[in-house]
Protein backbone atom coordinates (compact mmCIF):
# COMPACT_ATOMS: atom_id res chain seq x y z
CA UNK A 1 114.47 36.95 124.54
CA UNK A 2 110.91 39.25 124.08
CA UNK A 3 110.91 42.55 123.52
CA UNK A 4 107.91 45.24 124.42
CA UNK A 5 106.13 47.00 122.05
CA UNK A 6 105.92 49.92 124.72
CA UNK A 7 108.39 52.72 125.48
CA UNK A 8 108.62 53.66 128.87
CA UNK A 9 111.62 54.82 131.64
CA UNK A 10 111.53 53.23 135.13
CA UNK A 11 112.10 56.91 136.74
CA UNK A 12 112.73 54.60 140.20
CA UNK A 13 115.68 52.57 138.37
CA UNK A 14 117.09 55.40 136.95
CA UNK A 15 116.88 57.96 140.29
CA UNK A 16 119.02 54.71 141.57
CA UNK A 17 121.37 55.16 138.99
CA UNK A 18 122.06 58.40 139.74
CA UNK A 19 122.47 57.92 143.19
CA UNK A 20 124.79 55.14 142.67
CA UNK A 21 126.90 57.18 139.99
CA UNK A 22 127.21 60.25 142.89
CA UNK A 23 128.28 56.90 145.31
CA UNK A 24 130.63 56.17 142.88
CA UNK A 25 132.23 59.51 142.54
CA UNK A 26 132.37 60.33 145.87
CA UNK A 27 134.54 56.80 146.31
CA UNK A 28 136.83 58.00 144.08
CA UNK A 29 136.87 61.58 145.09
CA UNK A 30 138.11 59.62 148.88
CA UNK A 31 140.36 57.46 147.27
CA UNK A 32 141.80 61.12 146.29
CA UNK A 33 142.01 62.23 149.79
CA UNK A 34 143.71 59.31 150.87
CA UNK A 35 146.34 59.14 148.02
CA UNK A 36 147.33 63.05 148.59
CA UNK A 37 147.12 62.88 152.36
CA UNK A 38 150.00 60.34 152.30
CA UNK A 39 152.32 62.19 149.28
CA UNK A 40 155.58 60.62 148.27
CA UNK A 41 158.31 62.75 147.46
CA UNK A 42 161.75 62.87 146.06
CA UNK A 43 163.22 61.97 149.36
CA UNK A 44 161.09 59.29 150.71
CA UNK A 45 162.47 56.82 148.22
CA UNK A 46 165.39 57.01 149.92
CA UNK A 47 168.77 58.87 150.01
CA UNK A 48 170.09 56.77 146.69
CA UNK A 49 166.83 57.11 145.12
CA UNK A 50 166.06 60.65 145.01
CA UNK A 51 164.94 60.97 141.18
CA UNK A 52 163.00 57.88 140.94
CA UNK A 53 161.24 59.15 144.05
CA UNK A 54 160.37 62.38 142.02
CA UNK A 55 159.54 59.83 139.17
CA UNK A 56 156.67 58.27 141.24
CA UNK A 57 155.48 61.90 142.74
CA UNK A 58 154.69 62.97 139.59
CA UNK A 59 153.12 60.06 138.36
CA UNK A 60 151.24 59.82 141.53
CA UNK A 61 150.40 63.64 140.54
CA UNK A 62 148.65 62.36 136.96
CA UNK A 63 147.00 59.49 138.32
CA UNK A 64 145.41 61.92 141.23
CA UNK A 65 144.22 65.16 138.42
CA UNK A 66 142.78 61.91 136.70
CA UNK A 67 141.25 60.78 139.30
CA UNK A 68 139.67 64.40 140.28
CA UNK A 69 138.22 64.40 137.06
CA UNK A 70 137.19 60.95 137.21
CA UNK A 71 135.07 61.97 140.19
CA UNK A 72 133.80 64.76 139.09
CA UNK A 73 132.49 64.16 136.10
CA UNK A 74 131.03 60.75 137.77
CA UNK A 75 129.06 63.11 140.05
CA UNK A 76 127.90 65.47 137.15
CA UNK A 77 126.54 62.67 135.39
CA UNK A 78 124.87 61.38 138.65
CA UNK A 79 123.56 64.46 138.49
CA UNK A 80 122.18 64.69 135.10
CA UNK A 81 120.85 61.25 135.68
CA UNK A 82 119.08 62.11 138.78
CA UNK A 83 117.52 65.33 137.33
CA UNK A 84 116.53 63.84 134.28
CA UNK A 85 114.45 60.70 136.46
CA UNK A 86 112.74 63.60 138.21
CA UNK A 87 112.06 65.55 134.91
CA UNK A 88 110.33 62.21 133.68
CA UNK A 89 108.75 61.80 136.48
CA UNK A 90 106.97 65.58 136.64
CA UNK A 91 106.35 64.96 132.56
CA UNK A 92 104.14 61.72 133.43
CA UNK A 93 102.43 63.59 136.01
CA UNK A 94 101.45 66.15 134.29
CA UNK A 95 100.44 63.94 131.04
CA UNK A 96 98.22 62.06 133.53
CA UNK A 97 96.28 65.42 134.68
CA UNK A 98 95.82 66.33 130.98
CA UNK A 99 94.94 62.93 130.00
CA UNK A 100 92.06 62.64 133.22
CA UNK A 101 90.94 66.34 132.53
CA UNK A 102 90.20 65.21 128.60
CA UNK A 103 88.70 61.87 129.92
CA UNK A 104 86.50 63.69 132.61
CA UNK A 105 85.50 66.73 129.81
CA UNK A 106 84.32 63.50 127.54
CA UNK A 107 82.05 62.16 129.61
């Protein structure tokens, strides 16, 4: 396997991460929806099965504030991700104008 002496970010790559983090959240974030827009109580278990049914409620309950943060902080880091491609990006730019400016003042 090589290895580059050079350090550099592929702003493109990582603008597609970002994107596909805030994908990914907002998959989980409708998995969400569709978990608490078909609740399971106590009594849908079934008349003999009243406390197991409240058993899997609030389990279902975890699993869905997990999930909510799950997809949140997926998004936020989407986010971060995004802003930070965009922040290299600018940077480069503006190291290019300095760097041409010093090159033109040279000659």
């Amino acid at each position: 396997m090589g290895y580059s002496n050079t350090l550099g970010v592929q702003t493109g790559e990582l603008g597609q991460l970002g994107n596909d983090l805030k994908i990914s959240g907002a998959t989980v974030g409708n998995t969400v929806k569709r978990i608490t827009d078909n609740s399971f109580g106590g009594g849908d278990a079934g008349r003999n099965y009243e406390m197991e049914g409240k058993s899997i409620a609030a389990g279902l309950e975890i699993a869905v504030a997990w999930l909510n943060n799950w997809s949140s902080a997926t998004k936020a880091i989407g986010d971060g991700v995004g802003a930070s491609s965009l922040a290299y990006s600018n940077t480069d730019a503006e190291n290019k104008k300095q760097t041409d400016n010093v090159a033109a003042a040279v000659k």
